[in-house]
PDB file of N, CA and C in Angstrom:
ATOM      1  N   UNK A   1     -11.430  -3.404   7.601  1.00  0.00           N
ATOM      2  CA  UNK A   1     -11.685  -4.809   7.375  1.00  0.00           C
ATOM      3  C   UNK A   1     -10.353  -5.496   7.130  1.00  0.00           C
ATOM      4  N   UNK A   2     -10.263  -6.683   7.866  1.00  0.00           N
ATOM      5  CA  UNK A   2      -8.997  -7.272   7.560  1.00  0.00           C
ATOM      6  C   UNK A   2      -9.085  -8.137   6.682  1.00  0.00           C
ATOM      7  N   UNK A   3      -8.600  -8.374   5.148  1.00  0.00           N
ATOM      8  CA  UNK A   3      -8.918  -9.445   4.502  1.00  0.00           C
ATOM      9  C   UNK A   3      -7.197 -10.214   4.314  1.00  0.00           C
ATOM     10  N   UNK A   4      -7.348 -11.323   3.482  1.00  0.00           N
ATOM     11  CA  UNK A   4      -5.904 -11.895   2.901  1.00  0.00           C
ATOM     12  C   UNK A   4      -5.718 -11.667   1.935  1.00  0.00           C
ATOM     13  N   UNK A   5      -3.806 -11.671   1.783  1.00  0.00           N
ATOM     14  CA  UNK A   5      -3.386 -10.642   0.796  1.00  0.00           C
ATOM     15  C   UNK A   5      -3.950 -11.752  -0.549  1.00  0.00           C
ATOM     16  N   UNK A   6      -3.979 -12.839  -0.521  1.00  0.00           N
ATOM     17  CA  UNK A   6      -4.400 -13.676  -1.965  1.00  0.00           C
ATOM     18  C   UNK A   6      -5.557 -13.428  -2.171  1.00  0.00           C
ATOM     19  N   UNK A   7      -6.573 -12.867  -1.816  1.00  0.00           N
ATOM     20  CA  UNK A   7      -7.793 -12.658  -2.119  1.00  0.00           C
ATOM     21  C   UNK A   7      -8.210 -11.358  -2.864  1.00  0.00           C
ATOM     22  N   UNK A   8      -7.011 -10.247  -2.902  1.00  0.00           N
ATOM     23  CA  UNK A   8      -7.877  -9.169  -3.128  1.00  0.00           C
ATOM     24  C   UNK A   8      -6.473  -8.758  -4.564  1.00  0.00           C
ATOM     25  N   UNK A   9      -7.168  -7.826  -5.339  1.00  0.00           N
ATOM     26  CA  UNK A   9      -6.421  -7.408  -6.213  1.00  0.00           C
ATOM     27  C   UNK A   9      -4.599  -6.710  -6.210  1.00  0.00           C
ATOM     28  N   UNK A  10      -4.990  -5.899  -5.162  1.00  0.00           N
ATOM     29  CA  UNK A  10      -3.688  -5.401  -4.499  1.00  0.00           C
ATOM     30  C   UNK A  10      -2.151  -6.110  -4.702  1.00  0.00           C
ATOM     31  N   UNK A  11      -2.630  -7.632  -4.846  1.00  0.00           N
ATOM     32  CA  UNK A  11      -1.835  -8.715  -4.453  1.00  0.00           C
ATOM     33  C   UNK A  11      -0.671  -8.809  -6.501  1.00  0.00           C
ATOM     34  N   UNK A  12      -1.774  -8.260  -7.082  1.00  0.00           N
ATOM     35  CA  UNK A  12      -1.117  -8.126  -8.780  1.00  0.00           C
ATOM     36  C   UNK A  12      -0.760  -7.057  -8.879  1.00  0.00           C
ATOM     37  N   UNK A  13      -0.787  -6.157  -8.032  1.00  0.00           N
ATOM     38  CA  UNK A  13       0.151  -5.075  -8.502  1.00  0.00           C
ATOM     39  C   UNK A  13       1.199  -4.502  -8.451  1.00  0.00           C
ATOM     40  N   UNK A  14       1.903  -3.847  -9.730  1.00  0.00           N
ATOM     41  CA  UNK A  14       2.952  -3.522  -9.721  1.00  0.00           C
ATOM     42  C   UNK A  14       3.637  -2.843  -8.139  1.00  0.00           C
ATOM     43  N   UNK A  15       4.690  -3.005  -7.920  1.00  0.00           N
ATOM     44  CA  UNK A  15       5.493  -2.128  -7.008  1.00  0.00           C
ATOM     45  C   UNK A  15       5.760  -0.707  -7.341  1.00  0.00           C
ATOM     46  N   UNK A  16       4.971   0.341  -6.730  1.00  0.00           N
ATOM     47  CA  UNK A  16       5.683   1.449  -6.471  1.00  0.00           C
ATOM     48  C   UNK A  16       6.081   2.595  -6.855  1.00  0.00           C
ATOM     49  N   UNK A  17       7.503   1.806  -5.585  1.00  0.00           N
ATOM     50  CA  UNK A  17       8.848   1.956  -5.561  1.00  0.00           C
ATOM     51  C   UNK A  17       9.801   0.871  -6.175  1.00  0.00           C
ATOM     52  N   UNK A  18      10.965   1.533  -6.128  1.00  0.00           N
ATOM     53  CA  UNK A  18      11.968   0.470  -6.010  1.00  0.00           C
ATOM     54  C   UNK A  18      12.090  -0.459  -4.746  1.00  0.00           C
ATOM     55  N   UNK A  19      12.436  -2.139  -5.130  1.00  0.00           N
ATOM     56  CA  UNK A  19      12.382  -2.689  -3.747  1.00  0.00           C
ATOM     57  C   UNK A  19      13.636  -2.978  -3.247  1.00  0.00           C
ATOM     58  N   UNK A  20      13.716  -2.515  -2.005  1.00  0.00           N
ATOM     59  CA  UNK A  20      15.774  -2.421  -1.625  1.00  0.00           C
ATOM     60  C   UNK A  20      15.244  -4.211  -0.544  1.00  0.00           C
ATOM     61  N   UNK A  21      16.300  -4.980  -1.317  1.00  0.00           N
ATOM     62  CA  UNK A  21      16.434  -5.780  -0.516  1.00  0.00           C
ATOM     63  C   UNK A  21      16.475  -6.045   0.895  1.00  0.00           C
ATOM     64  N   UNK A  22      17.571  -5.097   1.378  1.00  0.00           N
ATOM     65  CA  UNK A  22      17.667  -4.960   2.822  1.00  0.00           C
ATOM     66  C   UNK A  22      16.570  -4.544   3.845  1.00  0.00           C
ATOM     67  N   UNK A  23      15.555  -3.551   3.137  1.00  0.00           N
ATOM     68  CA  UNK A  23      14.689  -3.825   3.832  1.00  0.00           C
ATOM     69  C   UNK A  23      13.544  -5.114   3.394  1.00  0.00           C
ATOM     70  N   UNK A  24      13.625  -5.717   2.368  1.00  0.00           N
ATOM     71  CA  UNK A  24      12.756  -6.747   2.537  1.00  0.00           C
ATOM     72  C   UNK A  24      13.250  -7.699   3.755  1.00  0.00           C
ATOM     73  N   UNK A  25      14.452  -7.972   3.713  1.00  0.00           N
ATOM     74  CA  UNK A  25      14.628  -8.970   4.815  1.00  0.00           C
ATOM     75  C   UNK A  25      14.552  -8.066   6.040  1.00  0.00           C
ATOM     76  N   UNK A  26      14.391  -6.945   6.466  1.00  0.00           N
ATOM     77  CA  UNK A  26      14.122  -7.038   7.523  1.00  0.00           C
ATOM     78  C   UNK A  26      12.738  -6.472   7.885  1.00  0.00           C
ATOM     79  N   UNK A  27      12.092  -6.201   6.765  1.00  0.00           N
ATOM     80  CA  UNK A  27      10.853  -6.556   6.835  1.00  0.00           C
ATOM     81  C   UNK A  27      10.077  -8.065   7.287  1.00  0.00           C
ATOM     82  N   UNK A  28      10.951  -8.497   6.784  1.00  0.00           N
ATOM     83  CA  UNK A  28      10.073 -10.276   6.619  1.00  0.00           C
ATOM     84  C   UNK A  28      10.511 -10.526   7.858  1.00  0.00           C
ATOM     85  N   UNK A  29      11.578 -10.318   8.502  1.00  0.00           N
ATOM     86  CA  UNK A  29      11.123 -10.743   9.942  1.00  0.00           C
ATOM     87  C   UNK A  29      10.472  -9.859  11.026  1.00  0.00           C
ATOM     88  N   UNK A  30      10.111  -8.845  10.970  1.00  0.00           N
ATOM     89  CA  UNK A  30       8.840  -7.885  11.350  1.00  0.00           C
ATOM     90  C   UNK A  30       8.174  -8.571  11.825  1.00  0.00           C
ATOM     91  N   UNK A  31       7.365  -8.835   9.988  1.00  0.00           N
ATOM     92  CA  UNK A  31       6.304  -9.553   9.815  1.00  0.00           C
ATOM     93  C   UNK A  31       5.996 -10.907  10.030  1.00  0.00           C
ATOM     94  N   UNK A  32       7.255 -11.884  10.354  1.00  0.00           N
ATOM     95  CA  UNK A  32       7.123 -13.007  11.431  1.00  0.00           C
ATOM     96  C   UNK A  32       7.047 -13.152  12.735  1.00  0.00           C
ATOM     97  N   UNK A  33       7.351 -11.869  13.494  1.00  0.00           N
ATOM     98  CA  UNK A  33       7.643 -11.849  15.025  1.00  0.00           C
ATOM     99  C   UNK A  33       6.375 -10.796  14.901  1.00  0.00           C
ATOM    100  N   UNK A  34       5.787  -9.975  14.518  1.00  0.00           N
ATOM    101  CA  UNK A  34       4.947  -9.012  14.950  1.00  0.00           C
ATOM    102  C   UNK A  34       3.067  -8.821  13.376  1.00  0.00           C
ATOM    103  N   UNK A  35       3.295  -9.872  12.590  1.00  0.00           N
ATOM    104  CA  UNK A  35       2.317  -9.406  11.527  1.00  0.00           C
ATOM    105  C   UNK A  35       2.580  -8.248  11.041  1.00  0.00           C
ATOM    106  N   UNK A  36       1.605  -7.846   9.746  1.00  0.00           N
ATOM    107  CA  UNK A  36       1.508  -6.476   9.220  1.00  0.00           C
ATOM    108  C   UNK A  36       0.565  -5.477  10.199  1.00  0.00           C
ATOM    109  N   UNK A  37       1.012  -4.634  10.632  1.00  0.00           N
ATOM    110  CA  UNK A  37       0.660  -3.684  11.212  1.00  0.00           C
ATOM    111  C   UNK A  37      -0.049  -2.219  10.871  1.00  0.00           C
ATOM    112  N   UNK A  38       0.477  -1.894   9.771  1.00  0.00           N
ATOM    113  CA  UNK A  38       0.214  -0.810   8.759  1.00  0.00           C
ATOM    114  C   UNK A  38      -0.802  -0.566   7.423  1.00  0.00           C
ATOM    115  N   UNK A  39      -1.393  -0.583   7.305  1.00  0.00           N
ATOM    116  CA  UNK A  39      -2.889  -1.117   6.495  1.00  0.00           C
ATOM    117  C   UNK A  39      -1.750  -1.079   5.369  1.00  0.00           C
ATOM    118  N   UNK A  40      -2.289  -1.183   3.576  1.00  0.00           N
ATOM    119  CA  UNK A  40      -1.843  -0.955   2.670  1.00  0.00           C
ATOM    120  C   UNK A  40      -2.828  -0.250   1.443  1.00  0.00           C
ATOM    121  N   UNK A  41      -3.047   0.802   1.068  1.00  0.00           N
ATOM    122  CA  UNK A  41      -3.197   1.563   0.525  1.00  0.00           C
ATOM    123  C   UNK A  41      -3.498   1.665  -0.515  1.00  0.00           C
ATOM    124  N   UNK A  42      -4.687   1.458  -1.546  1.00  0.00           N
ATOM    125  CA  UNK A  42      -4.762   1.276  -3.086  1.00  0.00           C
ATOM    126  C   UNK A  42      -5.416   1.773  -3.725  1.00  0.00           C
ATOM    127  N   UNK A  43      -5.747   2.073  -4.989  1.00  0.00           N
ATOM    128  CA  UNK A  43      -6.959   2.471  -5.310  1.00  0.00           C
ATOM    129  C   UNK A  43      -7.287   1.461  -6.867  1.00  0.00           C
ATOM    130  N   UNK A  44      -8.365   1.822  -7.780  1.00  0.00           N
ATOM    131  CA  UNK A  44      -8.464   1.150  -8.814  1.00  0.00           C
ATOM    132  C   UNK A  44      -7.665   0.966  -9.572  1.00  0.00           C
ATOM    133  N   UNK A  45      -5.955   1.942  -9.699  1.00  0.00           N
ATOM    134  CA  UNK A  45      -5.079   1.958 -10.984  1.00  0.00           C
ATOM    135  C   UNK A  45      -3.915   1.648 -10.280  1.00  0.00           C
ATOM    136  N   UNK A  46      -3.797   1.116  -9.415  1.00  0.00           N
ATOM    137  CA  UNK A  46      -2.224   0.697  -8.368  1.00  0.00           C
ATOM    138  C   UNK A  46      -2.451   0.829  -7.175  1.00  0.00           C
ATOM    139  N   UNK A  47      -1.126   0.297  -5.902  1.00  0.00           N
ATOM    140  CA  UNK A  47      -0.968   0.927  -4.707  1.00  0.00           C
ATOM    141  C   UNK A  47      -1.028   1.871  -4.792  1.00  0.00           C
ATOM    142  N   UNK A  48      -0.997   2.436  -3.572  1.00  0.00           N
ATOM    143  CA  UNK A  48      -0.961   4.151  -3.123  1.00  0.00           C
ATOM    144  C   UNK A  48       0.912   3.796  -2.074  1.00  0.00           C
ATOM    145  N   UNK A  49       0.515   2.686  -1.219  1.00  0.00           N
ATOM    146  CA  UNK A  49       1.781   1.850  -0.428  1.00  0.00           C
ATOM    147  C   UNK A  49       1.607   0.328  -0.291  1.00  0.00           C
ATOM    148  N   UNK A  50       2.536  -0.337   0.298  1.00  0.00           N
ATOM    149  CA  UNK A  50       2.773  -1.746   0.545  1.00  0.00           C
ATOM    150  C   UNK A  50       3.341  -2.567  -0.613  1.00  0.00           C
ATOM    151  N   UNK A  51       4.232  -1.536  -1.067  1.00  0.00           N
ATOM    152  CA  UNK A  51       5.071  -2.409  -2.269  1.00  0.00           C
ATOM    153  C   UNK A  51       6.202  -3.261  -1.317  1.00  0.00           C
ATOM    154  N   UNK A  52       6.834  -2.740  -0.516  1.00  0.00           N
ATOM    155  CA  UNK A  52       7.785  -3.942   0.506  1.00  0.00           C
ATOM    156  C   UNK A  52       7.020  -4.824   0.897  1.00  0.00           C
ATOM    157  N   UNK A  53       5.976  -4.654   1.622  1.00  0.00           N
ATOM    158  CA  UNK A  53       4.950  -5.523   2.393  1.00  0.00           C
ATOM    159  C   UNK A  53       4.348  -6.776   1.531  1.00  0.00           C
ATOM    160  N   UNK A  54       4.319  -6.396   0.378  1.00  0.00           N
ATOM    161  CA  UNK A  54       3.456  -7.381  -0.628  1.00  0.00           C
ATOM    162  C   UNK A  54       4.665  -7.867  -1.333  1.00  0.00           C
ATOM    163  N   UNK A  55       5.827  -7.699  -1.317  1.00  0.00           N
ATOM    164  CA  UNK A  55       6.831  -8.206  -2.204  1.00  0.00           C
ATOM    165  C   UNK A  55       7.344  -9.208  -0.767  1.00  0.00           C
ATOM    166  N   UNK A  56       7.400  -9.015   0.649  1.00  0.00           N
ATOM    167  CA  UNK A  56       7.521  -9.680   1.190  1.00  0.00           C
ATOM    168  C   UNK A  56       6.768 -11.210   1.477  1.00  0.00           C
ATOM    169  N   UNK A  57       5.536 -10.942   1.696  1.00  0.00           N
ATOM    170  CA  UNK A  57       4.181 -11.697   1.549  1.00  0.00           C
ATOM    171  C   UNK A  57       4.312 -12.503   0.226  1.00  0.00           C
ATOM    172  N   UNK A  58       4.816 -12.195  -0.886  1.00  0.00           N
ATOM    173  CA  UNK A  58       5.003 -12.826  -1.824  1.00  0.00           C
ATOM    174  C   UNK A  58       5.918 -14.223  -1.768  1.00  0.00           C
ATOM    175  N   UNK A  59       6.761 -14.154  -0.947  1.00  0.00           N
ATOM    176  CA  UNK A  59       7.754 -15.071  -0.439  1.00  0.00           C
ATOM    177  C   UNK A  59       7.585 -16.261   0.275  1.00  0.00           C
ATOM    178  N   UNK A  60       6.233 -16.000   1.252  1.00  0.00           N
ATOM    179  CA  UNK A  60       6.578 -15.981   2.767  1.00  0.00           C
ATOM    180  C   UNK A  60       5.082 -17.335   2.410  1.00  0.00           C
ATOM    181  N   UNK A  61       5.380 -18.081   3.012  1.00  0.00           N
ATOM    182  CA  UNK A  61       4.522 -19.295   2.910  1.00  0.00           C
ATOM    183  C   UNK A  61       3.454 -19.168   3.804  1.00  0.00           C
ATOM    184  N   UNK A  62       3.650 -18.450   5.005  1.00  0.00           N
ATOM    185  CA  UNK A  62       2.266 -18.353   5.598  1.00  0.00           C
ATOM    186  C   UNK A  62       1.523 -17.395   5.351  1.00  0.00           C
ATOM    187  N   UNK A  63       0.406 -17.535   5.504  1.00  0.00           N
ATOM    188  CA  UNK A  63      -0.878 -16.411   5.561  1.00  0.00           C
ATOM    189  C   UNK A  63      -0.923 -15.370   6.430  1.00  0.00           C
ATOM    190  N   UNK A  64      -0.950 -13.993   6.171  1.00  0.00           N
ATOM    191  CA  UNK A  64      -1.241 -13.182   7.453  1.00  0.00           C
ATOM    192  C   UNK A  64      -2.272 -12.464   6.759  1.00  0.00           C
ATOM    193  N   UNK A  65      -2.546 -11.592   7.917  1.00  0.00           N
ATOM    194  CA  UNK A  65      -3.807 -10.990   7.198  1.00  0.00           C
ATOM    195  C   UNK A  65      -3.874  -9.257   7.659  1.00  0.00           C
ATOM    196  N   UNK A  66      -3.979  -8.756   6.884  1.00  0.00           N
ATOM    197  CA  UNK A  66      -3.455  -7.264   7.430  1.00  0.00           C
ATOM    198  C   UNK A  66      -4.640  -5.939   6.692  1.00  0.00           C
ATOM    199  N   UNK A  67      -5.205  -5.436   7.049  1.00  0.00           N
ATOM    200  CA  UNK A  67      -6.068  -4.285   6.447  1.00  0.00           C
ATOM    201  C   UNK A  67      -5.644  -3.467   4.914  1.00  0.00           C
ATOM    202  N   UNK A  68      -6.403  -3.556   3.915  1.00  0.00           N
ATOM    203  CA  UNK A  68      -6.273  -2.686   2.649  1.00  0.00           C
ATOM    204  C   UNK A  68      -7.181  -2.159   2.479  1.00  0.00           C
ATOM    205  N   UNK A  69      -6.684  -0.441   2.241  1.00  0.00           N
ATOM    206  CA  UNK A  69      -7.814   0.172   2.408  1.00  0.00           C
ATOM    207  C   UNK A  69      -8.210   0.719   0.709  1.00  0.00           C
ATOM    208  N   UNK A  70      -9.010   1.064  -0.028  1.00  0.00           N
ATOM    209  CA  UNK A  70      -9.532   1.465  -1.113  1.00  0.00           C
ATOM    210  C   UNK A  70      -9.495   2.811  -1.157  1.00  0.00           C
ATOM    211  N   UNK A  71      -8.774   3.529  -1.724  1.00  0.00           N
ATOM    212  CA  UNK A  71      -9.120   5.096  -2.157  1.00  0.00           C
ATOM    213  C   UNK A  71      -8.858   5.252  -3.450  1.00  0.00           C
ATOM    214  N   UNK A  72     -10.317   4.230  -3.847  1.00  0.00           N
ATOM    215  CA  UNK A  72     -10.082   4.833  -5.136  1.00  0.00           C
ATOM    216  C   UNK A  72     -10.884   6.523  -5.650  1.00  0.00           C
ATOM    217  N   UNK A  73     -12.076   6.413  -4.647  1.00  0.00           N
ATOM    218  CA  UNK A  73     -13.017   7.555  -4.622  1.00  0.00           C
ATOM    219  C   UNK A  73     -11.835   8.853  -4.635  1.00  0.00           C
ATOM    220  N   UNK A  74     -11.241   8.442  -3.532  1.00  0.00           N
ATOM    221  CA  UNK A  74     -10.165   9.889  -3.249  1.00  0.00           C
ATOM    222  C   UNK A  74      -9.247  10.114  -3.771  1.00  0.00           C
ATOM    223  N   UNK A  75      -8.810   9.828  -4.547  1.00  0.00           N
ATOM    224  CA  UNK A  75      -7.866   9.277  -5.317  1.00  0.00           C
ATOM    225  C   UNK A  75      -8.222   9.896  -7.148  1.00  0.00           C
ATOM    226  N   UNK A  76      -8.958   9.483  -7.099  1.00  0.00           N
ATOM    227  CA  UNK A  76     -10.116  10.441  -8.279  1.00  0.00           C
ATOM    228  C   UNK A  76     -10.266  11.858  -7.949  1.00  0.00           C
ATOM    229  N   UNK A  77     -11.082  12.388  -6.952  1.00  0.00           N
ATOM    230  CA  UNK A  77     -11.145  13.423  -6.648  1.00  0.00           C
ATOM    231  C   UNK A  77      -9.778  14.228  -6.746  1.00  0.00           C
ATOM    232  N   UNK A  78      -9.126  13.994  -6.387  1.00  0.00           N
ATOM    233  CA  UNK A  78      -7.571  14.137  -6.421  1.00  0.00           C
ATOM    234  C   UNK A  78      -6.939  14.789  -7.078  1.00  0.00           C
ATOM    235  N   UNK A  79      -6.924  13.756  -7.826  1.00  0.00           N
ATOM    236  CA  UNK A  79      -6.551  13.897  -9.381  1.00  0.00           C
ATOM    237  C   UNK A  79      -6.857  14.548  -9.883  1.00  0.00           C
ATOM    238  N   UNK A  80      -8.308  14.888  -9.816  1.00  0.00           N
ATOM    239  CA  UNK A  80      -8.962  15.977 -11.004  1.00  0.00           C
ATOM    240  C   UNK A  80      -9.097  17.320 -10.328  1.00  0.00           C
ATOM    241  N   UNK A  81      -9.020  16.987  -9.066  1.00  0.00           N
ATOM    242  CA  UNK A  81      -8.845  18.622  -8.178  1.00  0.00           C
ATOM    243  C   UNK A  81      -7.333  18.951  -8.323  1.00  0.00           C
ATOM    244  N   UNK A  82      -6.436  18.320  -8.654  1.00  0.00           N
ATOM    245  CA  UNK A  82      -4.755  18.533  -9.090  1.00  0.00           C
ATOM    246  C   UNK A  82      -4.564  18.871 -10.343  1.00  0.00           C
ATOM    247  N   UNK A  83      -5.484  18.049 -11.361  1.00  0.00           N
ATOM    248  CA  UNK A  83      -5.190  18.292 -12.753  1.00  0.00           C
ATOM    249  C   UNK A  83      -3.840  17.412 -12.870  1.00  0.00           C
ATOM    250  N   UNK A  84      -4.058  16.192 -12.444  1.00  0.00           N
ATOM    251  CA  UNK A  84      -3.133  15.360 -12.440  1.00  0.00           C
ATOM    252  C   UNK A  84      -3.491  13.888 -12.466  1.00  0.00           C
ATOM    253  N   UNK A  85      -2.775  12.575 -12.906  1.00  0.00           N
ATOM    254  CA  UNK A  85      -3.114  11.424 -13.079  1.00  0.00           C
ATOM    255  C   UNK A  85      -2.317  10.538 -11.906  1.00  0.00           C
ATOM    256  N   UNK A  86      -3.033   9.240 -11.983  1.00  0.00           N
ATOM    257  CA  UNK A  86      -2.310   8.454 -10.898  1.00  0.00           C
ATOM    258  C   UNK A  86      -0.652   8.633 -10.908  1.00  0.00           C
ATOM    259  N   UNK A  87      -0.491   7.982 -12.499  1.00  0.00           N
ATOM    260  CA  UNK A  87       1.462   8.240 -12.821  1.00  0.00           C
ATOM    261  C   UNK A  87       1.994   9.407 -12.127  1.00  0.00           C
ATOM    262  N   UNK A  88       1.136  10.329 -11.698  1.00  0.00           N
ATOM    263  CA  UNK A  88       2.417  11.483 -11.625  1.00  0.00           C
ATOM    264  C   UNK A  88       2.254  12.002  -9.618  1.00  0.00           C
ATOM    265  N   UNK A  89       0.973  11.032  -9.064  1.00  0.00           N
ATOM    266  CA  UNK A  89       1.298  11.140  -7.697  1.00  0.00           C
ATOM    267  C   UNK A  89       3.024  10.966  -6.608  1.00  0.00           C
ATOM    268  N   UNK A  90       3.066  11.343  -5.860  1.00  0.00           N
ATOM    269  CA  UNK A  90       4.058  11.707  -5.137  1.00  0.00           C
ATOM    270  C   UNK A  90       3.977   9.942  -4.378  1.00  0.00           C
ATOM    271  N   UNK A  91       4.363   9.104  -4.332  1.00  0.00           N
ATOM    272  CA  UNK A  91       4.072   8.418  -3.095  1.00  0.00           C
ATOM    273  C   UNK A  91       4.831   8.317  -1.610  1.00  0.00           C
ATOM    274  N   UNK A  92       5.815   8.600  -2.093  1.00  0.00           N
ATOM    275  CA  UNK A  92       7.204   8.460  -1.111  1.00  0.00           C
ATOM    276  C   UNK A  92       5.889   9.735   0.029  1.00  0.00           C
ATOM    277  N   UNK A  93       5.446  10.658  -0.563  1.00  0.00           N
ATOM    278  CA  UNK A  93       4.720  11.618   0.691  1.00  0.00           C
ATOM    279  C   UNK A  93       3.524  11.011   1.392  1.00  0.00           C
ATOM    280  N   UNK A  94       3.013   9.650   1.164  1.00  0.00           N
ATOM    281  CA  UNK A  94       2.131   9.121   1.825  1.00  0.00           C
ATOM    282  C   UNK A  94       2.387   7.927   2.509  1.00  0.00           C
ATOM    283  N   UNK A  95       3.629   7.344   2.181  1.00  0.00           N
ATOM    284  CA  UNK A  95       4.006   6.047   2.557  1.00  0.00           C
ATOM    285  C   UNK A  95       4.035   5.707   4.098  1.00  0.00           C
ATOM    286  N   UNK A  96       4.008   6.824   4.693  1.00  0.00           N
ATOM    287  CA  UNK A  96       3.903   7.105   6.618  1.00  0.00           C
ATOM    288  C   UNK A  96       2.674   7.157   7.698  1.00  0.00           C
ATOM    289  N   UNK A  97       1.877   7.645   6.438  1.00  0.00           N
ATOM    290  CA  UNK A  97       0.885   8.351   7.197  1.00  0.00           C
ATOM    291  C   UNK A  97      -0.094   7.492   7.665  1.00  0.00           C
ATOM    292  N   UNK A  98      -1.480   7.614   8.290  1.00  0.00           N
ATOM    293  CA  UNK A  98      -2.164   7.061   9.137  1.00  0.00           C
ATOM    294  C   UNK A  98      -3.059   7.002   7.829  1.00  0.00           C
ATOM    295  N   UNK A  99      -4.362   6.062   7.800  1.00  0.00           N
ATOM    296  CA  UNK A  99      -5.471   6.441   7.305  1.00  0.00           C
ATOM    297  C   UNK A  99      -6.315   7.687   7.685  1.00  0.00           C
ATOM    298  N   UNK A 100      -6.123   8.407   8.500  1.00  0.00           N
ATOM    299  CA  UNK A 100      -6.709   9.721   8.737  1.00  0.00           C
ATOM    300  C   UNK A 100      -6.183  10.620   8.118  1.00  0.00           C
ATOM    301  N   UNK A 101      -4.528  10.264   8.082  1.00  0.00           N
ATOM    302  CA  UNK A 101      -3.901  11.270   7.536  1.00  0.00           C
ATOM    303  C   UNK A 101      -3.959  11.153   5.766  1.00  0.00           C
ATOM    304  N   UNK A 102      -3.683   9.761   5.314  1.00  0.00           N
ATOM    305  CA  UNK A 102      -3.942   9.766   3.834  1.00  0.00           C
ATOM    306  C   UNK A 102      -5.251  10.294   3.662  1.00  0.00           C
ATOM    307  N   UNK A 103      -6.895  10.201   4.324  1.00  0.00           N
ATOM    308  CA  UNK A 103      -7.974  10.981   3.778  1.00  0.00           C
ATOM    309  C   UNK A 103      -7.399  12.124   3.628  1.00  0.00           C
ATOM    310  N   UNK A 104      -6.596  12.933   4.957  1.00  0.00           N
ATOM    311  CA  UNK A 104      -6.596  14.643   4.744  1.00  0.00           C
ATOM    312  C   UNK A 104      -5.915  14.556   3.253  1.00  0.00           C
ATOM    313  N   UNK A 105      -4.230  14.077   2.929  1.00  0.00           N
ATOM    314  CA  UNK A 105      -3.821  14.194   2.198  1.00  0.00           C
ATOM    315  C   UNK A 105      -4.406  14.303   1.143  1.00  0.00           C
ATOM    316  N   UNK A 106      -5.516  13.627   0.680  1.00  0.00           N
ATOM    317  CA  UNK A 106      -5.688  13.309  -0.875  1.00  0.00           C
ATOM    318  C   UNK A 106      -7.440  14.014  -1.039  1.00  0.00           C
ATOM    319  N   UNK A 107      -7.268  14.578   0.222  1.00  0.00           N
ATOM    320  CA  UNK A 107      -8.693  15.772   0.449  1.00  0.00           C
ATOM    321  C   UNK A 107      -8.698  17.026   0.475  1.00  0.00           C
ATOM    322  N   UNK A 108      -7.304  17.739   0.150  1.00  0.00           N
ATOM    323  CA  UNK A 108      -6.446  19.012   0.380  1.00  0.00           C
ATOM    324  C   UNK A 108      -6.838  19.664  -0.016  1.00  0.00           C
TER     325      UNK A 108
END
């Protein structure tokens, strides 16, 4: 589902990562010549990804509209099949992957 980034929670949350400037700007023109392309990733307690993407969008006066997907279900499971909490997920290891591939990931 494609919704807008002002509409959904995603849009208050913290970053991450660290945000390197250099790629925000060349993010932001990406995302003027081509939209968001890459869904963004969340679940009930933070991103999972799209800390550049949403720090860009934050800026950027027009509207785009780009797919966020919810794992919070999997994301839970996760966790408690890891014996581990959101704080201590890896993200830098999901920041690439497809939505097929984040289900496998966080279904392991």
């Amino acid at each position: 589902m494609k919704i807008n980034i002002f509409t959904i929670e995603t849009f208050n949350y913290d970053p991450i990562n660290n945000i390197d400037a250099v790629k925000l700007e060349n993010l932001k023109k990406d995302i003027e010549e081509n939209g968001i392309l890459t869904p963004i990733y969340y679940c009930n307690l933070g991103l999972l990804t799209g800390s550049h993407r949403i720090e860009v969008l934050r800026t950027m006066n027009d509207i785009y509209e780009f797919q966020a997907i919810d794992f919070t279900d999997e994301v839970n499971q996760y966790c408690e099949m890891m014996d581990c909490s959101y704080n201590e997920l890896q993200f830098d290891d999901i920041n690439d992957l497809s939505v097929e591939e984040v289900i496998k990931y966080f279904r392991k």
